[in-house]
Protein backbone atom coordinates (compact mmCIF):
# COMPACT_ATOMS: atom_id res chain seq x y z
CA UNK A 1 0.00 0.00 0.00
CA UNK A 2 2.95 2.37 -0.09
CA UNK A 3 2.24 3.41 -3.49
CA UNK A 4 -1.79 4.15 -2.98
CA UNK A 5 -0.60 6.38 0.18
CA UNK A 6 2.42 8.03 -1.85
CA UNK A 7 -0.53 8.82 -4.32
CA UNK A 8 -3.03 9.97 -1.82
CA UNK A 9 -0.78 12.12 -0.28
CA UNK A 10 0.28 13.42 -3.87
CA UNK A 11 -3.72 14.05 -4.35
CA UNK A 12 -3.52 16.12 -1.58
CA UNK A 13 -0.69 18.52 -2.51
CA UNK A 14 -2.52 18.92 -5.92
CA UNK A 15 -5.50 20.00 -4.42
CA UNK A 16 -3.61 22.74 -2.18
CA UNK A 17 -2.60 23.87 -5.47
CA UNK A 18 -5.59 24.10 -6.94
CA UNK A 19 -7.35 26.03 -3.99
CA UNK A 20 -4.47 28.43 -3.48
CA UNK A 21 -4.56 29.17 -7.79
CA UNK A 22 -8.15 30.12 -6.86
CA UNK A 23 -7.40 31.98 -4.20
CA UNK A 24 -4.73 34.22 -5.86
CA UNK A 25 -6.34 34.08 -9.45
CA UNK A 26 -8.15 38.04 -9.27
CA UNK A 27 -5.13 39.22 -8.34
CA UNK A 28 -2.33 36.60 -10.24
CA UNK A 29 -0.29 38.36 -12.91
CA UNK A 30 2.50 36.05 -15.19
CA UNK A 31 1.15 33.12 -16.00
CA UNK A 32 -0.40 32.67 -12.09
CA UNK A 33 3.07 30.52 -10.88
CA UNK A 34 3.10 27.67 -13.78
CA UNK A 35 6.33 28.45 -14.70
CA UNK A 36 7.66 28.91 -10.74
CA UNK A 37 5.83 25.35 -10.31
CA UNK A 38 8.72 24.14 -12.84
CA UNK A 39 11.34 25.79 -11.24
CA UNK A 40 10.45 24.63 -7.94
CA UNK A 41 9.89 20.96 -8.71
CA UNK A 42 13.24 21.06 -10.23
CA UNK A 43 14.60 22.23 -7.25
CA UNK A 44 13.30 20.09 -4.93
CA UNK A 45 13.71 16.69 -6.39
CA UNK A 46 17.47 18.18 -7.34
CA UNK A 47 17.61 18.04 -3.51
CA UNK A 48 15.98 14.73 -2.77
CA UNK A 49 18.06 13.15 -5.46
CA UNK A 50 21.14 14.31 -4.19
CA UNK A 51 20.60 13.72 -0.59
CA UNK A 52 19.02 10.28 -1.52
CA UNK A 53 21.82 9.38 -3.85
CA UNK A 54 21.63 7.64 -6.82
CA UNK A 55 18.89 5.06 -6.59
CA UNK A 56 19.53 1.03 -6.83
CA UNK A 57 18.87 -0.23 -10.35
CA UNK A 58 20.51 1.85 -12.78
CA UNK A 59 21.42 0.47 -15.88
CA UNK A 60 25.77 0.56 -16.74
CA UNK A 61 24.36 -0.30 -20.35
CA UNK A 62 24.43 3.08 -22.34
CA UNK A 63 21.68 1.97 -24.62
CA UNK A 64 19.34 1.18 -21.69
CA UNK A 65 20.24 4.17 -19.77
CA UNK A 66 19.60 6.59 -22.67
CA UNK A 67 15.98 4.57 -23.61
CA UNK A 68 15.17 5.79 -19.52
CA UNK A 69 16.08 9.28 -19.99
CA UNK A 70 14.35 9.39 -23.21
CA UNK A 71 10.80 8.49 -21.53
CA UNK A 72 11.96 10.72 -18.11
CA UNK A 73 12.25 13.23 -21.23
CA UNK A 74 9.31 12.37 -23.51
CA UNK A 75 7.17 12.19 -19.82
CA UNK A 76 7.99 15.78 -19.26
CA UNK A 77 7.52 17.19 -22.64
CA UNK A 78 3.99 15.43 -22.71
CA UNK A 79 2.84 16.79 -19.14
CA UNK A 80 4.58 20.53 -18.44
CA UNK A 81 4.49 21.43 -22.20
CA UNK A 82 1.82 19.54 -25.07
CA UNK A 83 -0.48 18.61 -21.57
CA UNK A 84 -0.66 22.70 -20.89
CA UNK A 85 -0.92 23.90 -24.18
CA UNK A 86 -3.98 21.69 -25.23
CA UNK A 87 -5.21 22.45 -21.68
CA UNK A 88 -5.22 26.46 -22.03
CA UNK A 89 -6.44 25.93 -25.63
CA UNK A 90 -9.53 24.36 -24.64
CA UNK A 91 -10.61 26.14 -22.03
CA UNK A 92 -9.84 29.47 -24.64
CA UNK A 93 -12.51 27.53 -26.82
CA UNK A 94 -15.10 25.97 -24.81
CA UNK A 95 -14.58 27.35 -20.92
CA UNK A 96 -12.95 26.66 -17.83
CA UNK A 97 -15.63 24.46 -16.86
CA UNK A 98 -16.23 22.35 -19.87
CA UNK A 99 -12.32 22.33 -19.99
CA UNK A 100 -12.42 20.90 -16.17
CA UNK A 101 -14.77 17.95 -17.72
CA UNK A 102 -12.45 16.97 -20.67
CA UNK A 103 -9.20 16.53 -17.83
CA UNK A 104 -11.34 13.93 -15.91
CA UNK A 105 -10.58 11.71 -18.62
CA UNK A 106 -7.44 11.46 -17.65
CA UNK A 107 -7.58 7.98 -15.62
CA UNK A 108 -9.82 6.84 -18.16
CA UNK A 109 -6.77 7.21 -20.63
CA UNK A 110 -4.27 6.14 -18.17
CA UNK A 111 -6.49 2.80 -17.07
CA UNK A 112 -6.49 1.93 -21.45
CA UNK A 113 -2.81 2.47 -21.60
CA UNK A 114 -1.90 0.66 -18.80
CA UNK A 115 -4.23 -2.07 -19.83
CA UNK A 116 -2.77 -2.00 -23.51
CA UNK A 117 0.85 -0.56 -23.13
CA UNK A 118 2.07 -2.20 -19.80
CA UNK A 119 -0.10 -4.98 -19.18
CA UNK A 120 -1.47 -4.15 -16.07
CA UNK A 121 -3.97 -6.36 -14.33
CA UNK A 122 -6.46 -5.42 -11.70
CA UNK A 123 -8.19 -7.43 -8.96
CA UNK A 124 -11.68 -7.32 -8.42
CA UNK A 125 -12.02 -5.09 -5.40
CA UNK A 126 -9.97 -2.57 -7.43
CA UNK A 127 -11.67 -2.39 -10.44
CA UNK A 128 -15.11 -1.75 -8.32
CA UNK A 129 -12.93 0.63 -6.01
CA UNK A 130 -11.91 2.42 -9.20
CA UNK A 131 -15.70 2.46 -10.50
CA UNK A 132 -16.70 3.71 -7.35
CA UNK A 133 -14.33 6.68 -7.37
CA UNK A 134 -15.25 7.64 -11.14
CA UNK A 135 -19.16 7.50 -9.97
CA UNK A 136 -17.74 9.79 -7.04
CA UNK A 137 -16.39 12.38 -9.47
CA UNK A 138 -19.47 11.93 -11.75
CA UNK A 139 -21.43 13.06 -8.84
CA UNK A 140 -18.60 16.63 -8.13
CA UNK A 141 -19.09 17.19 -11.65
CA UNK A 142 -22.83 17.34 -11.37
CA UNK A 143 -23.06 19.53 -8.14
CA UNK A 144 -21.17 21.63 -9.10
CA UNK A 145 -21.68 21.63 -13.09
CA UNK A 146 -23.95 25.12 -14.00
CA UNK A 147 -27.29 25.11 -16.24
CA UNK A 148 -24.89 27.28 -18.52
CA UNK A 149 -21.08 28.20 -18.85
CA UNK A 150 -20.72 31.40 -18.59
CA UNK A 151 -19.57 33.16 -22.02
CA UNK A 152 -19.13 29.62 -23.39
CA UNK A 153 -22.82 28.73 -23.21
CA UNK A 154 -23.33 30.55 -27.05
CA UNK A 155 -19.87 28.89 -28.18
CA UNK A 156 -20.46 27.86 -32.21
CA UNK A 157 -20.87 24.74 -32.64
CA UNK A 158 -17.36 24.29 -34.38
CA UNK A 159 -15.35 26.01 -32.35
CA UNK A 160 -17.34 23.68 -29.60
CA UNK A 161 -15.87 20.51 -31.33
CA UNK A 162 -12.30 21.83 -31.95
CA UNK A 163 -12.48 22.72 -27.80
CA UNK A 164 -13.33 19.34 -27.24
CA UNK A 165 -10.12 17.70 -29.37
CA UNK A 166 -8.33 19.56 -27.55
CA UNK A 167 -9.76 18.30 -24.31
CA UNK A 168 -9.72 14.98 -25.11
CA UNK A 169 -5.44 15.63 -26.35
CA UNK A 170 -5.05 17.18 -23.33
CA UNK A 171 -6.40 14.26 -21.48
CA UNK A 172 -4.44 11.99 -23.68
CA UNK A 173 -1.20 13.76 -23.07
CA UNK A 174 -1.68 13.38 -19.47
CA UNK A 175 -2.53 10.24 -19.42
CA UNK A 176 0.58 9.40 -21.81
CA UNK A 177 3.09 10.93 -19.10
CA UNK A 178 2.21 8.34 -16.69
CA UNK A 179 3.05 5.90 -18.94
CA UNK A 180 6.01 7.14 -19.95
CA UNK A 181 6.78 7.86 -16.74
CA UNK A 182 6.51 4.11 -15.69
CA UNK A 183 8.37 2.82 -19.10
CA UNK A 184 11.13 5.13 -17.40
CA UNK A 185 11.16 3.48 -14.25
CA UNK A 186 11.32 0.48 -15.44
CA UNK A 187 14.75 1.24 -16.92
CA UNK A 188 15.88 3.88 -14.51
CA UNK A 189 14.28 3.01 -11.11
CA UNK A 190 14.95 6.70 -10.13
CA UNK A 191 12.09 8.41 -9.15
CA UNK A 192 13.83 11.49 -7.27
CA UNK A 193 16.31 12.00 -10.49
CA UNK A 194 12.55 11.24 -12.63
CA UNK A 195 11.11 14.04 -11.77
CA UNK A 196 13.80 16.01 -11.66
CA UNK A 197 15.08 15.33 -15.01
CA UNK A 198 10.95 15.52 -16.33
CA UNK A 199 11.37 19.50 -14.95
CA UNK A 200 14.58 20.23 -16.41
CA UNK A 201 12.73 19.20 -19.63
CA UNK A 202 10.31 21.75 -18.82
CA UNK A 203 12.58 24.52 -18.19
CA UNK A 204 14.60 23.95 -21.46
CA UNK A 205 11.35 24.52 -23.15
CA UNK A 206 10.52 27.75 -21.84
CA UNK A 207 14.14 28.79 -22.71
CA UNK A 208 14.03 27.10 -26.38
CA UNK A 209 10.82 29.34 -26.97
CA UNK A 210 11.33 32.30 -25.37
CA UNK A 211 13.21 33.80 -28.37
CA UNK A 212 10.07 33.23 -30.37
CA UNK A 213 7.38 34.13 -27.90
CA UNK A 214 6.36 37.18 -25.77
CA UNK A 215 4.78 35.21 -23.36
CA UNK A 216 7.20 32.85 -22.66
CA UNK A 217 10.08 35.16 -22.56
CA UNK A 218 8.10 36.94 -19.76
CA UNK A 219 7.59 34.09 -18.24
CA UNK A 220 11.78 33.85 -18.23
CA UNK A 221 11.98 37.07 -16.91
CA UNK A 222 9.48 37.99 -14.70
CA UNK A 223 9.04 34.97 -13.02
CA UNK A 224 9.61 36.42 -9.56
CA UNK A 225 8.82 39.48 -10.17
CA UNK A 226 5.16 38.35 -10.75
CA UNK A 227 4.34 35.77 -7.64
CA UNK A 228 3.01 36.91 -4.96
CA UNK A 229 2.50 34.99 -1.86
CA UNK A 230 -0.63 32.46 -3.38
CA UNK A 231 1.53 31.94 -6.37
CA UNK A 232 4.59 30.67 -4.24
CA UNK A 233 1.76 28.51 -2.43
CA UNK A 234 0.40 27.29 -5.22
CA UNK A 235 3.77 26.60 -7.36
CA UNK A 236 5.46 24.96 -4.06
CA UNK A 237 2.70 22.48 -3.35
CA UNK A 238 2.23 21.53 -7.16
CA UNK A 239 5.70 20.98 -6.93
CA UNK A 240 5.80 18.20 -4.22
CA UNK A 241 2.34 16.81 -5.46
CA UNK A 242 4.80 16.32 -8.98
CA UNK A 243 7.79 14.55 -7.25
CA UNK A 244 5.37 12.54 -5.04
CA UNK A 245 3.26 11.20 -8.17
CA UNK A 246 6.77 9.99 -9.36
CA UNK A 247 7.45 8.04 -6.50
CA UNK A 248 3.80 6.60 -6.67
CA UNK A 249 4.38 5.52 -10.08
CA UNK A 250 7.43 3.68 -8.90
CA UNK A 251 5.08 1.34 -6.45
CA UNK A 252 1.93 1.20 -7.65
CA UNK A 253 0.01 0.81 -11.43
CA UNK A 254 -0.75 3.25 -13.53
CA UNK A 255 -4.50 3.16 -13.45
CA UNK A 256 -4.14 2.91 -9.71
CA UNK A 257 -2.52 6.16 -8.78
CA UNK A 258 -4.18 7.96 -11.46
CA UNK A 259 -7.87 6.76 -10.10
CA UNK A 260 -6.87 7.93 -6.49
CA UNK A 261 -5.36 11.17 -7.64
CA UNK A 262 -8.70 12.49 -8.87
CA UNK A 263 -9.28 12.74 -5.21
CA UNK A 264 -7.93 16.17 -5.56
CA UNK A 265 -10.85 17.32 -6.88
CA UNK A 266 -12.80 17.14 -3.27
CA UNK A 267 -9.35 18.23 -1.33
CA UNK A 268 -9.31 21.24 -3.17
CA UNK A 269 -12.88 21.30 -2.90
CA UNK A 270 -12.72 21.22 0.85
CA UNK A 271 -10.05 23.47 1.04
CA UNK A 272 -11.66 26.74 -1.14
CA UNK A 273 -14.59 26.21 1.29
CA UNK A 274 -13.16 26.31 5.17
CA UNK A 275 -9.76 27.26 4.57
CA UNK A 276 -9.15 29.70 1.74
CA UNK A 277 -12.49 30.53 1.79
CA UNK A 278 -13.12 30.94 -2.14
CA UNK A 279 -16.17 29.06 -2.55
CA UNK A 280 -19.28 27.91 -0.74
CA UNK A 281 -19.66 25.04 2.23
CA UNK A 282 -19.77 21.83 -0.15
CA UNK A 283 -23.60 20.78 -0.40
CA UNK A 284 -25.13 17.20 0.09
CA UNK A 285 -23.96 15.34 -2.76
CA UNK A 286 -20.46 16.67 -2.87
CA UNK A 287 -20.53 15.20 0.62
CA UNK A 288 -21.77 11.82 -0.36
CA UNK A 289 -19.43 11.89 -3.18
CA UNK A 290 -16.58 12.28 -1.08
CA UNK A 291 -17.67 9.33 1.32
CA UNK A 292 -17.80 7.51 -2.00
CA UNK A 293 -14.15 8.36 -3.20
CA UNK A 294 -13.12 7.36 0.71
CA UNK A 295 -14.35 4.48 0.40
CA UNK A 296 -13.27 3.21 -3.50
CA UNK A 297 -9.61 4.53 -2.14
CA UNK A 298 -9.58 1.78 0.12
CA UNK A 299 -10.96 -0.99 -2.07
CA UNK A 300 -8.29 0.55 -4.58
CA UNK A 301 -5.35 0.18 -2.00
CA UNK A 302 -6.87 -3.16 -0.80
CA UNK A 303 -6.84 -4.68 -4.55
């Protein structure tokens, strides 16, 4: 079970990201800490990997070794950069909520590919605990889903479907970093130098395009300069939510750490409401939903 608490606890940071975003969003300038996030999780798994030290496992082979970095570098490319971008895009064509919809698709994706790709099996009581969690998030979705959304309510119907590919890429690209997160792993059983490396991947992006784009050149430059308190929040927690995941990844399936880490969505839920105060007290059936995620969790863990 070390892997379905490493995930949990992983959930947990992401949702302390996602309140604090909220929090800080009227008055966020920069790209609200996104790029900080990068910085950060580089940091800090820089520092876990070297006070770890080099994990057991690595490969003296050069040709296995460079097939590990390759996925630690495809895994980071697919998740801070092609994840984002489709991300942004849809919500630019179809709304933040709508948008919100498409990413809970992700363990959808993730429970196909690790089905197809790595040949994951699942035991009964985790199968219905991962049912039980998607019902659970079917439920958030519809308490707090509105009759319309917003602006997007009068989108056109094809700029509707072109907000929707890009949803459903988004969700895909997602999805695909697990994977080739775990493919890694299985070469480089290095979890700490993982998702370090997967940030450094990140970062050369940003510098790669900021000769051809305004916004990512700002993002270069004014990346301090631009977070205020909420941001640093926000970045810091995303950042050990990203080096936990990889450490979950190392010790559990796929499909099992990405069905608990939709838990987020009632952690961050919990946390607008009493703590950060951004949102209303969660009504009855985000309540019952989140006595149904508690409860597929531990089938999940128990399979």
């Amino acid at each position: 079970m070390i892997g379905e608490s490493i995930a949990l606890a992983s959930a947990a940071f992401f949702g302390l990201s996602g309140a604090a975003i909220a929090k800080g969003a009227p008055d966020a300038r920069g790209d609200n800490g996104a790029f900080l996030s990068v910085l950060l999780t580089l940091a800090f798994a820089g520092i876990l990997w070297l006070a770890i030290g080099v994990a057991e496992g690595w490969p003296t082979d050069p040709v296995p070794l460079a097939v590990g970095i390759a996925f630690f570098a495809a895994s980071g490319l697919l998740a801070t950069v092609f994840g984002r971008l489709t991300n942004f895009r849809a919500i630019a064509l179809s709304g933040a909520i709508r948008a919100s919809l498409y990413r809970r698709l992700i363990p959808v994706f993730s429970v196909i590919l690790g089905f197809v790709i790595l040949g994951e099996r699942y035991s009964l009581s985790a199968v219905i605990g991962m049912l039980v969690i998607g019902a659970s998030v079917a439920l958030t979705i519809r308490a707090r889903m509105p009759v319309v959304d917003g602006p997007a309510a009068d989108v056109p119907a094809p700029q509707m479907r072109l907000g929707v590919m890009f949803g459903f890429v988004c969700a895909l690209c997602y999805a695909s970093a697990y994977i080739t997160r775990k493919l890694a792993m299985d070469y480089i059983p290095d979890a700490a130098f993982g998702a370090m490396f997967g940030a450094l991947t990140g970062l050369l992006w940003y510098v790669a395009a900021a000769p051809v784009s305004t916004r990512y050149r700002t993002n270069l430059t004014q990346v301090f300069a631009t977070a205020g308190p909420w941001q640093w929040i926000a970045a810091a927690s995303l950042s050990i939510g990203q080096v936990l995941l990889f450490f979950a990844l190392k010790h559990a399936d796929v499909a099992v750490v990405a069905i608990i880490g939709t838990t987020e969505i009632f952690i961050g839920a919990y946390l607008a409401a009493f703590v950060f105060r951004t949102e209303p007290p969660p009504g009855a059936m985000l309540i019952a939903a989140t006595v149904l995620a508690t409860f597929g969790v531990v089938l999940v863990a128990v399979g």
